[in-house]
C-alpha atoms as a PDB file:
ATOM      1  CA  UNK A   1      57.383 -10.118 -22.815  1.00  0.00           C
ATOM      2  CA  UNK A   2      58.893 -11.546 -19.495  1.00  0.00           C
ATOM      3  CA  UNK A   3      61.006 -15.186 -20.500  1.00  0.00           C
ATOM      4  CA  UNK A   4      59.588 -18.181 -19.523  1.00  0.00           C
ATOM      5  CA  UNK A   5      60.552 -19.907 -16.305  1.00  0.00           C
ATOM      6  CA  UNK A   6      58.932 -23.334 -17.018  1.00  0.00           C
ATOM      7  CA  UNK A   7      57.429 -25.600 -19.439  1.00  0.00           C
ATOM      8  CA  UNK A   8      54.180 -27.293 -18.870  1.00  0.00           C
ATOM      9  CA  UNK A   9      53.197 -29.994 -21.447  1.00  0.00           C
ATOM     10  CA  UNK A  10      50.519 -32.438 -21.948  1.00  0.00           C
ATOM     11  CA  UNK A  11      50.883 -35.900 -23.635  1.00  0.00           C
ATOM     12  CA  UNK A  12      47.787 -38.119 -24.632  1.00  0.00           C
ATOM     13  CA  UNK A  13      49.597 -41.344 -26.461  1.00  0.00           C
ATOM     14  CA  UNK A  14      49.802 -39.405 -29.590  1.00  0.00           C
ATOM     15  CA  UNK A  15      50.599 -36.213 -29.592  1.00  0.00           C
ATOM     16  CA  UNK A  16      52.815 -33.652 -26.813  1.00  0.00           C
ATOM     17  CA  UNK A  17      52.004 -30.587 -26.365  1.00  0.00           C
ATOM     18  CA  UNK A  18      54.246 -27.838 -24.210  1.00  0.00           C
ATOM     19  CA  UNK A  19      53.987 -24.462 -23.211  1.00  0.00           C
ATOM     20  CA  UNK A  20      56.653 -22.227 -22.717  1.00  0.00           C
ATOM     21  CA  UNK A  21      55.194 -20.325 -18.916  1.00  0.00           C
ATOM     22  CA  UNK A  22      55.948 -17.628 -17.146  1.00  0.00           C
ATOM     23  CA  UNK A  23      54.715 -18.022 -14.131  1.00  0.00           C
ATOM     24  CA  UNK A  24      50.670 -18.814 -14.679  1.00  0.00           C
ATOM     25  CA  UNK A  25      50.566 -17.160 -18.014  1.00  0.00           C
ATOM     26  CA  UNK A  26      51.909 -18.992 -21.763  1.00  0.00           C
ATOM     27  CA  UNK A  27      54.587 -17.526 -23.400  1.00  0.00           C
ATOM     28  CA  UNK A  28      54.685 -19.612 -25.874  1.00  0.00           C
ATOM     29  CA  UNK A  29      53.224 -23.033 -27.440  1.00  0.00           C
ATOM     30  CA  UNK A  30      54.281 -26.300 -29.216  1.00  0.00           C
ATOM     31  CA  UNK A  31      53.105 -29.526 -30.286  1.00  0.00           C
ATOM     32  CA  UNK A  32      55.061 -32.592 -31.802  1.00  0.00           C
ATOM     33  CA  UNK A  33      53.697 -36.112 -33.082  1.00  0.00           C
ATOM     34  CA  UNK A  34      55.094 -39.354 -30.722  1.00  0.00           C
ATOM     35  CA  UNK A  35      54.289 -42.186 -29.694  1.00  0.00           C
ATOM     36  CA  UNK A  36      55.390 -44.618 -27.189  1.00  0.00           C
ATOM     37  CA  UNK A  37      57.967 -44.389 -24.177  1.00  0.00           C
ATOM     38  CA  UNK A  38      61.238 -43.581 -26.476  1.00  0.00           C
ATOM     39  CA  UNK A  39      59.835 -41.424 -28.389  1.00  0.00           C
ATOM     40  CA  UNK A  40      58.288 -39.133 -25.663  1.00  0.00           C
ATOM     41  CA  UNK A  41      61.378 -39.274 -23.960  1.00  0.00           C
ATOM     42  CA  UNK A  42      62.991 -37.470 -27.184  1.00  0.00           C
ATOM     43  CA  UNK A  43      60.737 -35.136 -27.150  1.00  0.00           C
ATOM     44  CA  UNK A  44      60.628 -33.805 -23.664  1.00  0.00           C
ATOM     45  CA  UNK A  45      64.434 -33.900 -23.887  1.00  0.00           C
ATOM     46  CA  UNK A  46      63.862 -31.829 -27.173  1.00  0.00           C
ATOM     47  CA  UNK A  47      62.143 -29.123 -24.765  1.00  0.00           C
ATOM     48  CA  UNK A  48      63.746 -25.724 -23.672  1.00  0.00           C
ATOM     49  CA  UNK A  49      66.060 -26.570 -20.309  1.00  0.00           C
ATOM     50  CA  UNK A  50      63.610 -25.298 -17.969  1.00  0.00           C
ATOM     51  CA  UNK A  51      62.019 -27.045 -14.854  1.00  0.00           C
ATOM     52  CA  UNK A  52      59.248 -29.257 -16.609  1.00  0.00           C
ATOM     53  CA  UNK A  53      55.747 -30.298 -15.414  1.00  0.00           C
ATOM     54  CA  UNK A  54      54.586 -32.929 -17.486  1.00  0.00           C
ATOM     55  CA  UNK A  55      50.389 -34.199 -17.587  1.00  0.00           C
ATOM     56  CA  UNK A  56      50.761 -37.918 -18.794  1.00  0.00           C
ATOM     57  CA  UNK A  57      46.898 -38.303 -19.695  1.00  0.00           C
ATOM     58  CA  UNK A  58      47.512 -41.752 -21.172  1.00  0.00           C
ATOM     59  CA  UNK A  59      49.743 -43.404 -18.406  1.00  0.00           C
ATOM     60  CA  UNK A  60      52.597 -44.360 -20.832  1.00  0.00           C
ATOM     61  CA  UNK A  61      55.077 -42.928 -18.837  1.00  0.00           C
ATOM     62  CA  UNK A  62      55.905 -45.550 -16.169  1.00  0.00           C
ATOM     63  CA  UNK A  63      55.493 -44.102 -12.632  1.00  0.00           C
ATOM     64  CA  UNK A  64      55.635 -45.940  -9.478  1.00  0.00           C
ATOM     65  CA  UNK A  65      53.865 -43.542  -7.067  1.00  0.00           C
ATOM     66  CA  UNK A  66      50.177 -43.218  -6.724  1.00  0.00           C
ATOM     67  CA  UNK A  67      47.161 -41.531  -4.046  1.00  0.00           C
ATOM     68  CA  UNK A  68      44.486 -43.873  -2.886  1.00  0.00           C
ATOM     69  CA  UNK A  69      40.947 -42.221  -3.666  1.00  0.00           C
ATOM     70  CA  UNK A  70      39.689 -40.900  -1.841  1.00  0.00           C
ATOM     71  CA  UNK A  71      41.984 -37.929  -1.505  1.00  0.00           C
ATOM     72  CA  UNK A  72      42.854 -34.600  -2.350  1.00  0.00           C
ATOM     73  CA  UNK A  73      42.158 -32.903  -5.752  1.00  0.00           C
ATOM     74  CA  UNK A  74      45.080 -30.821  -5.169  1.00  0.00           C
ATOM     75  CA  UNK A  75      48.144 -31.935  -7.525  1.00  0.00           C
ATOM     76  CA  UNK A  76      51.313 -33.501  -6.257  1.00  0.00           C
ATOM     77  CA  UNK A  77      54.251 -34.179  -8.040  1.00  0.00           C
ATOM     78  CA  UNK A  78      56.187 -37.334  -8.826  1.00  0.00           C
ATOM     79  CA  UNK A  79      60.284 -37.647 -10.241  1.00  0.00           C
ATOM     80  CA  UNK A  80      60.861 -38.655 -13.338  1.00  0.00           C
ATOM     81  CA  UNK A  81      63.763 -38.958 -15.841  1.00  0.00           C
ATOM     82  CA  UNK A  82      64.120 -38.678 -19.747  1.00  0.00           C
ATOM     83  CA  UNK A  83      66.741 -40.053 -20.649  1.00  0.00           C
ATOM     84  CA  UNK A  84      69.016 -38.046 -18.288  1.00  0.00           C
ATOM     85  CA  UNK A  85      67.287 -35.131 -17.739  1.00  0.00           C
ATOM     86  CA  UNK A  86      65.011 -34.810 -14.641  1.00  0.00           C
ATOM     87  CA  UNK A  87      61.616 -33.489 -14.711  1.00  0.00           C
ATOM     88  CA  UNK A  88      57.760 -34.193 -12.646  1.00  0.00           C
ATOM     89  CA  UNK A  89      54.996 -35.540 -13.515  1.00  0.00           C
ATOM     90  CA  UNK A  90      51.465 -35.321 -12.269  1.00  0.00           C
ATOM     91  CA  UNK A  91      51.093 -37.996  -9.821  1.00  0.00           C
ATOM     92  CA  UNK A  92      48.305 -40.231 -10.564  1.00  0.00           C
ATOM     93  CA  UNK A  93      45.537 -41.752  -7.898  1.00  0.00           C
ATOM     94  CA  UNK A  94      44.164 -45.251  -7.978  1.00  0.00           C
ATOM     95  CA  UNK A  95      40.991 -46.476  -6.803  1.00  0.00           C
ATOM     96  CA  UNK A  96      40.499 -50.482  -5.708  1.00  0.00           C
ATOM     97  CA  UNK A  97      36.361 -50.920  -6.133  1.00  0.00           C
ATOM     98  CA  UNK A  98      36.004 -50.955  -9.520  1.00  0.00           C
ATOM     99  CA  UNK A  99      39.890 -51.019  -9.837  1.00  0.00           C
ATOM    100  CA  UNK A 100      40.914 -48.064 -11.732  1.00  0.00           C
ATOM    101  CA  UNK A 101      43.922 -45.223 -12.185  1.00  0.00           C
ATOM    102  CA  UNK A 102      43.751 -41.396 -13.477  1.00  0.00           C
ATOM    103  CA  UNK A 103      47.208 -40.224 -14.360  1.00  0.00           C
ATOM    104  CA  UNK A 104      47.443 -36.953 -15.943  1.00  0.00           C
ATOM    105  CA  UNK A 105      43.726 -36.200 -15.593  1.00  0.00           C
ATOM    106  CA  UNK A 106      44.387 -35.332 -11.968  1.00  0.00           C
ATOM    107  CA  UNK A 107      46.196 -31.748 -13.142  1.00  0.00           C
ATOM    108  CA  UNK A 108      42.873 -31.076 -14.722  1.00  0.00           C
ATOM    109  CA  UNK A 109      40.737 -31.716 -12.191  1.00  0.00           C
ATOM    110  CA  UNK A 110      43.399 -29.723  -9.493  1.00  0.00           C
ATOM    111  CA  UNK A 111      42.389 -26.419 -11.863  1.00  0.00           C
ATOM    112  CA  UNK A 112      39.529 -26.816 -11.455  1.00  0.00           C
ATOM    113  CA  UNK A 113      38.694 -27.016  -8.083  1.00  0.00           C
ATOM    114  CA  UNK A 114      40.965 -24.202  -7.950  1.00  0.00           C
ATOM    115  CA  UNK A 115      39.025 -21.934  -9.776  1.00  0.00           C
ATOM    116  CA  UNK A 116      35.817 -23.492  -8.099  1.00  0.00           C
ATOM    117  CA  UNK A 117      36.957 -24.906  -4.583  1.00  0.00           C
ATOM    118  CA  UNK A 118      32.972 -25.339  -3.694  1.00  0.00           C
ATOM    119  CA  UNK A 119      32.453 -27.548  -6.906  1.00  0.00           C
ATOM    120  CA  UNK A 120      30.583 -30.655  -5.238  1.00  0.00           C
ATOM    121  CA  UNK A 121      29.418 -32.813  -8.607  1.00  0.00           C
ATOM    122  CA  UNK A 122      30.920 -34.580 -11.566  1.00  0.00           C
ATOM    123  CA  UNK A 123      34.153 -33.934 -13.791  1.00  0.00           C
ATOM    124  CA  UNK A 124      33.966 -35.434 -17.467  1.00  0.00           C
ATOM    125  CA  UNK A 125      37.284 -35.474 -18.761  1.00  0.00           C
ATOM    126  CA  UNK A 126      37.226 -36.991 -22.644  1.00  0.00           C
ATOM    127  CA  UNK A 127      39.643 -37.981 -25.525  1.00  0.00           C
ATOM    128  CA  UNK A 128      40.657 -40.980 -26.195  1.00  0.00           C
ATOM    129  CA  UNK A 129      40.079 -42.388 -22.495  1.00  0.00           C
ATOM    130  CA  UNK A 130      37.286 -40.628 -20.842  1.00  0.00           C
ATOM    131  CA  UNK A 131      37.117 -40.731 -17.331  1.00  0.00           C
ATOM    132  CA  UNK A 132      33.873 -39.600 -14.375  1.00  0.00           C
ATOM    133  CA  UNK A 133      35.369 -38.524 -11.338  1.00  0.00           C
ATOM    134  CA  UNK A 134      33.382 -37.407  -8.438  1.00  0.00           C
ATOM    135  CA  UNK A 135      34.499 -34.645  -6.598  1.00  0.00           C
ATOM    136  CA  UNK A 136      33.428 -33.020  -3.158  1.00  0.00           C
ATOM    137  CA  UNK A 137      34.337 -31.025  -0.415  1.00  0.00           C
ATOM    138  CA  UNK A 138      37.853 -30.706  -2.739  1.00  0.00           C
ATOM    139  CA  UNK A 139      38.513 -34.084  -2.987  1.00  0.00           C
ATOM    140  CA  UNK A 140      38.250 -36.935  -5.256  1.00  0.00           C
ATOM    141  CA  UNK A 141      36.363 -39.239  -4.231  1.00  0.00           C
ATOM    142  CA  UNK A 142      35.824 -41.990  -7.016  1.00  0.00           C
ATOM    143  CA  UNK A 143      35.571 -42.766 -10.829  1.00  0.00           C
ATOM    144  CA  UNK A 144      35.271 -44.588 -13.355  1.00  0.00           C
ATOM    145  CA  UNK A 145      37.187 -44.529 -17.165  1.00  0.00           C
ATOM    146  CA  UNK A 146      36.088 -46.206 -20.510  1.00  0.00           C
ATOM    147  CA  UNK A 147      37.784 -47.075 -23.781  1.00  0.00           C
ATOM    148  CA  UNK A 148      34.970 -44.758 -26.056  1.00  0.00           C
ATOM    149  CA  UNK A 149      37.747 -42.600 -27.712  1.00  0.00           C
ATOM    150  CA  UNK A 150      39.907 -45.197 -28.838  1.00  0.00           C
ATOM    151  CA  UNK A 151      37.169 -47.797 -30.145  1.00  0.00           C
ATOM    152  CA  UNK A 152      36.111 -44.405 -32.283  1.00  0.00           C
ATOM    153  CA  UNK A 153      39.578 -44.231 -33.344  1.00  0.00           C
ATOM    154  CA  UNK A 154      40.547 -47.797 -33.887  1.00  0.00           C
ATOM    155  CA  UNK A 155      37.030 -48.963 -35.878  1.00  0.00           C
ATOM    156  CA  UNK A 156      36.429 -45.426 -38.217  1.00  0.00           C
ATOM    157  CA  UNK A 157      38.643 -42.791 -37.357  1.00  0.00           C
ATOM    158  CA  UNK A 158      37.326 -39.464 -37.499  1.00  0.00           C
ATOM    159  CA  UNK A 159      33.995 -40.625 -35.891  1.00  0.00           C
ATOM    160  CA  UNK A 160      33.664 -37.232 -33.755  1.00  0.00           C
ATOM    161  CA  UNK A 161      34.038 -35.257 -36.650  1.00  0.00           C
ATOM    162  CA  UNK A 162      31.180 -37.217 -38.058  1.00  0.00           C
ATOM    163  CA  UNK A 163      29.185 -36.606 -35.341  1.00  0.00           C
ATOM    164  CA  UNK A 164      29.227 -32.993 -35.437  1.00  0.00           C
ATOM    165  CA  UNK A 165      28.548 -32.742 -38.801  1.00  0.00           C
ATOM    166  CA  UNK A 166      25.586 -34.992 -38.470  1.00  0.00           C
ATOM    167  CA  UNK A 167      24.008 -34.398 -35.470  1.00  0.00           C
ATOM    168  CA  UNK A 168      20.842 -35.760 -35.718  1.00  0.00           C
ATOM    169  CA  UNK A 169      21.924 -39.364 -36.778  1.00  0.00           C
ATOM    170  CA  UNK A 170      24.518 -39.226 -33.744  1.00  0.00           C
ATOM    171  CA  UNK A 171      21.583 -38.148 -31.199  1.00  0.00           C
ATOM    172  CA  UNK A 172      19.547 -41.551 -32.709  1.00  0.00           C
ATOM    173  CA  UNK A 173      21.929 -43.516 -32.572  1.00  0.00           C
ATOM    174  CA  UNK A 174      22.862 -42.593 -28.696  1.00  0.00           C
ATOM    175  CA  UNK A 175      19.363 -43.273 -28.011  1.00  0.00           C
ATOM    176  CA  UNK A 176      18.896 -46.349 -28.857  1.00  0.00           C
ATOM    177  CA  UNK A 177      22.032 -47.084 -27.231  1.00  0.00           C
ATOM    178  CA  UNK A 178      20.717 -45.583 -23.576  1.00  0.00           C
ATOM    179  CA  UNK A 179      17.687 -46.984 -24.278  1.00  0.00           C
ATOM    180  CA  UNK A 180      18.700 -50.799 -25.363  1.00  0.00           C
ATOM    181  CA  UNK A 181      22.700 -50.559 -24.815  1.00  0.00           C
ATOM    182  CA  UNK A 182      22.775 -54.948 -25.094  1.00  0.00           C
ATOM    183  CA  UNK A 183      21.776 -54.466 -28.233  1.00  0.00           C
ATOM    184  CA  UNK A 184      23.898 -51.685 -29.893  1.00  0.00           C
ATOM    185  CA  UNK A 185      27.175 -53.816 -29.591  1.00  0.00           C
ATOM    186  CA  UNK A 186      25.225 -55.875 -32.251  1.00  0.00           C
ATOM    187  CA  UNK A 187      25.142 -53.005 -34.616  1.00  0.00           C
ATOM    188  CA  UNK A 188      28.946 -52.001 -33.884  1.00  0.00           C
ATOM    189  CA  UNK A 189      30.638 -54.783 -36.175  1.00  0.00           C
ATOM    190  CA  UNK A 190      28.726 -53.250 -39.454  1.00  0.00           C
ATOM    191  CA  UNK A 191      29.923 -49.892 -39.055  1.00  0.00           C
ATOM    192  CA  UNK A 192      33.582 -50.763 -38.692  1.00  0.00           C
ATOM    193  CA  UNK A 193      35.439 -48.229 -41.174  1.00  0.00           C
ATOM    194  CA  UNK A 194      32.383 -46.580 -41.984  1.00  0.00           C
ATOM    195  CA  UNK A 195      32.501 -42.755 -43.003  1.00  0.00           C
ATOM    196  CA  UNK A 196      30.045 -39.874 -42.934  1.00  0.00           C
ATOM    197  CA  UNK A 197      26.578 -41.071 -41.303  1.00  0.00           C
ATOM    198  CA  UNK A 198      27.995 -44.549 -40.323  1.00  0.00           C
ATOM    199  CA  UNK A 199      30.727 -42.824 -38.174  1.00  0.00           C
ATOM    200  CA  UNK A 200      28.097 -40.380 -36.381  1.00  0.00           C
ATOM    201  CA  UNK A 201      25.847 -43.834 -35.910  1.00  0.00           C
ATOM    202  CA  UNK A 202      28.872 -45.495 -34.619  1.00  0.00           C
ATOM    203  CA  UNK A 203      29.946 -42.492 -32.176  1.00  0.00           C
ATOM    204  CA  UNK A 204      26.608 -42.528 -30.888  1.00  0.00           C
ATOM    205  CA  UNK A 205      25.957 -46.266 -30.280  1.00  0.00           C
ATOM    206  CA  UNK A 206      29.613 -45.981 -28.582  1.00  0.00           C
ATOM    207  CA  UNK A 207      29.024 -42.942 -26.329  1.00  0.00           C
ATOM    208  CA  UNK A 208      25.309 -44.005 -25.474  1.00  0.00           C
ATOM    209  CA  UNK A 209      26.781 -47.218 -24.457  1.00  0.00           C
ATOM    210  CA  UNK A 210      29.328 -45.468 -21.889  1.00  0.00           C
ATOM    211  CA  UNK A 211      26.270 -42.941 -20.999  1.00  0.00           C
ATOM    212  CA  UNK A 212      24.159 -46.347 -19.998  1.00  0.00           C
ATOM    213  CA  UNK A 213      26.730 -47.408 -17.786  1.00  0.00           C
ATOM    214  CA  UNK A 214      27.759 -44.208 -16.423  1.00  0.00           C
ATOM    215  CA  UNK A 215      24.259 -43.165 -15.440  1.00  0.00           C
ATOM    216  CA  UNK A 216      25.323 -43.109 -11.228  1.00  0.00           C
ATOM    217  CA  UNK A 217      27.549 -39.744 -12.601  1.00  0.00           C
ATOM    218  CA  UNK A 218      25.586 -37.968 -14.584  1.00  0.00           C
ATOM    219  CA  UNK A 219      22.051 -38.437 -13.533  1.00  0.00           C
ATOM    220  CA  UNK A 220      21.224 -35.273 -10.781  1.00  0.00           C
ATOM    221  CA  UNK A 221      24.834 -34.292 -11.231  1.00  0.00           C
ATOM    222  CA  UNK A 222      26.154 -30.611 -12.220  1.00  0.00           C
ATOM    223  CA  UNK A 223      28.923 -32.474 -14.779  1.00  0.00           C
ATOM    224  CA  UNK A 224      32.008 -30.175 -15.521  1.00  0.00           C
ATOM    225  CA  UNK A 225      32.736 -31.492 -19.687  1.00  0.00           C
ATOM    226  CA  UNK A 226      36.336 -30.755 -20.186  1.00  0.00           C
ATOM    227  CA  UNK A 227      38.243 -32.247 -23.341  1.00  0.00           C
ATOM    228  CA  UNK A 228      40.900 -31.220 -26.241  1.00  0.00           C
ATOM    229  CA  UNK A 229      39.054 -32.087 -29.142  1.00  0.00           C
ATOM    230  CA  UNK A 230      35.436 -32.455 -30.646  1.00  0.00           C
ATOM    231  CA  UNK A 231      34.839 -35.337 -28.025  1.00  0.00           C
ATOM    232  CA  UNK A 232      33.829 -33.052 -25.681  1.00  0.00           C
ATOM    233  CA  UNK A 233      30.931 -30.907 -27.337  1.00  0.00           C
ATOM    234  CA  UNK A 234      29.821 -34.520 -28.029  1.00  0.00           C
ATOM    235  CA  UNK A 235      29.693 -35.809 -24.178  1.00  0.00           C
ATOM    236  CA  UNK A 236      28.237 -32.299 -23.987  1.00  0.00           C
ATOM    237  CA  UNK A 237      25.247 -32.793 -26.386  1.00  0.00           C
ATOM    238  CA  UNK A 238      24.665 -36.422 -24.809  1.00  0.00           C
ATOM    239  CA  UNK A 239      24.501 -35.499 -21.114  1.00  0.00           C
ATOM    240  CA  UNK A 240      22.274 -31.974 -22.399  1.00  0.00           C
ATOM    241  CA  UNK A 241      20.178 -34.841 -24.113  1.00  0.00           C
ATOM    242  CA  UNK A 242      19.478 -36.660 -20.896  1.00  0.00           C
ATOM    243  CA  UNK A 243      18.265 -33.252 -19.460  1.00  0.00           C
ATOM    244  CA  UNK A 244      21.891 -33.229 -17.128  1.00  0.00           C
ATOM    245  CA  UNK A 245      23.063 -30.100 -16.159  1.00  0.00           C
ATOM    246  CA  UNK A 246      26.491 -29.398 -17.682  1.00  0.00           C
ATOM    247  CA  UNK A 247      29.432 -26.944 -17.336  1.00  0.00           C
ATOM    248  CA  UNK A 248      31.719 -26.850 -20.897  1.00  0.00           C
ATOM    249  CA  UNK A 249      35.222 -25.140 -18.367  1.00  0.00           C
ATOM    250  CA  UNK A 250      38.507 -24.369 -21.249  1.00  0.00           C
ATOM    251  CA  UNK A 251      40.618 -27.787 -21.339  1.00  0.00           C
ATOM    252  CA  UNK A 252      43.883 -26.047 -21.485  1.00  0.00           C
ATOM    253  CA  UNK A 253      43.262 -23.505 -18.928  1.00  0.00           C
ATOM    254  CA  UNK A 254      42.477 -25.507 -16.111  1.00  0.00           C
ATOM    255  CA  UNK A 255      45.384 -28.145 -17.200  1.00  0.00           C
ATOM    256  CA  UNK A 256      48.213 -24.905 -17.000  1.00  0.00           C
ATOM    257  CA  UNK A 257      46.102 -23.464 -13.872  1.00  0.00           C
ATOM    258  CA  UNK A 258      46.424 -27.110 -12.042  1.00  0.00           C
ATOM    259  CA  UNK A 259      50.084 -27.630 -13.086  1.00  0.00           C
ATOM    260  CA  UNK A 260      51.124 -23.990 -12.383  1.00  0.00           C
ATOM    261  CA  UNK A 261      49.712 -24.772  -8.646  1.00  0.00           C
ATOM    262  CA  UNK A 262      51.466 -27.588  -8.251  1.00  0.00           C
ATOM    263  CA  UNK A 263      54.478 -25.674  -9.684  1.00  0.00           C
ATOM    264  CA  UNK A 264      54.084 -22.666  -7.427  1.00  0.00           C
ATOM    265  CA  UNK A 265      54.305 -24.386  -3.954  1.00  0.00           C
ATOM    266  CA  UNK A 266      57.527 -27.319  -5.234  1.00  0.00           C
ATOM    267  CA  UNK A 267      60.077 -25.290  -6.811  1.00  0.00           C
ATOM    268  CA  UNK A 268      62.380 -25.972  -4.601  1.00  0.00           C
ATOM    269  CA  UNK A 269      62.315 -29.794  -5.511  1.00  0.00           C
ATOM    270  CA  UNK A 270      62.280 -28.791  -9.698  1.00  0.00           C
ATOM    271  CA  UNK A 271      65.689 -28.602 -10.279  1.00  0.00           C
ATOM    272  CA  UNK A 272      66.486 -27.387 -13.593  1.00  0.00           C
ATOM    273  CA  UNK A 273      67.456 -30.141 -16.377  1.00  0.00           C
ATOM    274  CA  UNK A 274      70.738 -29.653 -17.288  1.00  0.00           C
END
């Protein structure tokens, strides 16, 4: 097997994970628990010293550059540092009206328009912020992001897991939520902590609530679900529950096919981190 030539890694507040590339095809794969700015910046300096592409889907990492949507989906590439050691990061866009940022979302949705360049509809990107981006004639147009992931996390836990395991109690309670979303923040303070069928109710009321409001994406839109993690077959089952029309593209492919493109066409400005 050919050496790697570059890393690509992904952080999401939590976790990083990093792939050892050659070229557009992983060598190799990692994954290390840390959280918060010091932390991260261990770990990336941790990494092989290789020119490093870094997806920063939480927006801990501070950087000072950002696109104004509308604009292309195609990624660019912003300097950063850890510690001493120079690397990029996927350069985030921002969007005045409603005010809102992607950060490392924007690699994702650069795969995939590259492996669909006549994709005209919406891209679903979940975990523990989800974001709706509307994307057309290759660029991104607008979006919107909620908090759904990290309410999940922060009132039950492992409400996702729930969820798949009970199906049937999630899809109720997302009903009622799309149906009468003023009321299911009533219901929300009872199922804090809950477990089993209380987490799938809580899921549902959570992700009905975000379906309510995001009902200008998803209604007559094709809606590309892409996620790392049982969030997405959720989103999935909601959307396919409001009759949408849904594509379920690989998370990690179209992240290392977005970075790799971005990769491809700098290397001249990725020096390597000595």
């Amino acid at each position: 097997m050919s050496a790697a030539n570059w890393i690509a890694a992904e952080y999401d507040g939590k976790s990083l994970r990093s792939w050892s590339m050659q070229g557009p095809t992983p060598t190799g794969q990692d994954q290390c628990a840390c959280v918060g700015i010091p932390a991260l910046a261990d770990a990336l300096q941790a990494l092989p010293d290789l020119p490093l592409l870094l997806a920063d889907m939480s927006g801990t990492y501070p950087a000072q550059d950002f696109a104004a949507a509308p604009t292309s989906a195609k990624l660019a590439l912003v300097d950063a540092t850890a510690g001493k050691q120079p690397f990029r990061i996927a350069r985030g866009v921002t969007q005045a009206e409603p005010e809102a940022r992607l950060h490392g979302q924007t690699a994702l949705v650069a795969g995939l328009v590259a492996a669909d360049p006549q994709f005209d509809g919406v891209i679903c990107i979940t975990g523990r912020h989800s974001h709706w981006i509307r994307v057309s004639a290759q660029e991104i147009c607008h979006f919107h992001g909620y908090l759904s992931g990290e309410f999940m996390e922060w009132m039950a836990g492992d409400c996702a897991n729930a969820a798949i395991a009970e199906p049937d109690i999630f899809l109720s309670a997302l009903d009622d939520a799309l149906s009468r979303p003023h009321r299911a923040h009533g219901r929300l303070l009872a199922l804090r902590g809950a477990t089993g069928s209380g987490a799938a109710q809580l899921a549902g009321l959570l992700i009905g609530c975000e379906l309510a409001d995001a009902k200008p994406y998803w209604l007559g839109e094709t809606v590309a679900i892409c996620g790392n993690g049982p969030l997405a077959g959720l989103y999935a089952l909601a959307v396919e529950r409001q009759g949408g029309a849904i594509l379920r593209p690989d998370h990690d492919a179209a992240l290392l096919a977005g970075l790799h493109a971005a990769w491809k066409i700098q290397p001249k400005v990725q020096a390597t981190r000595a």
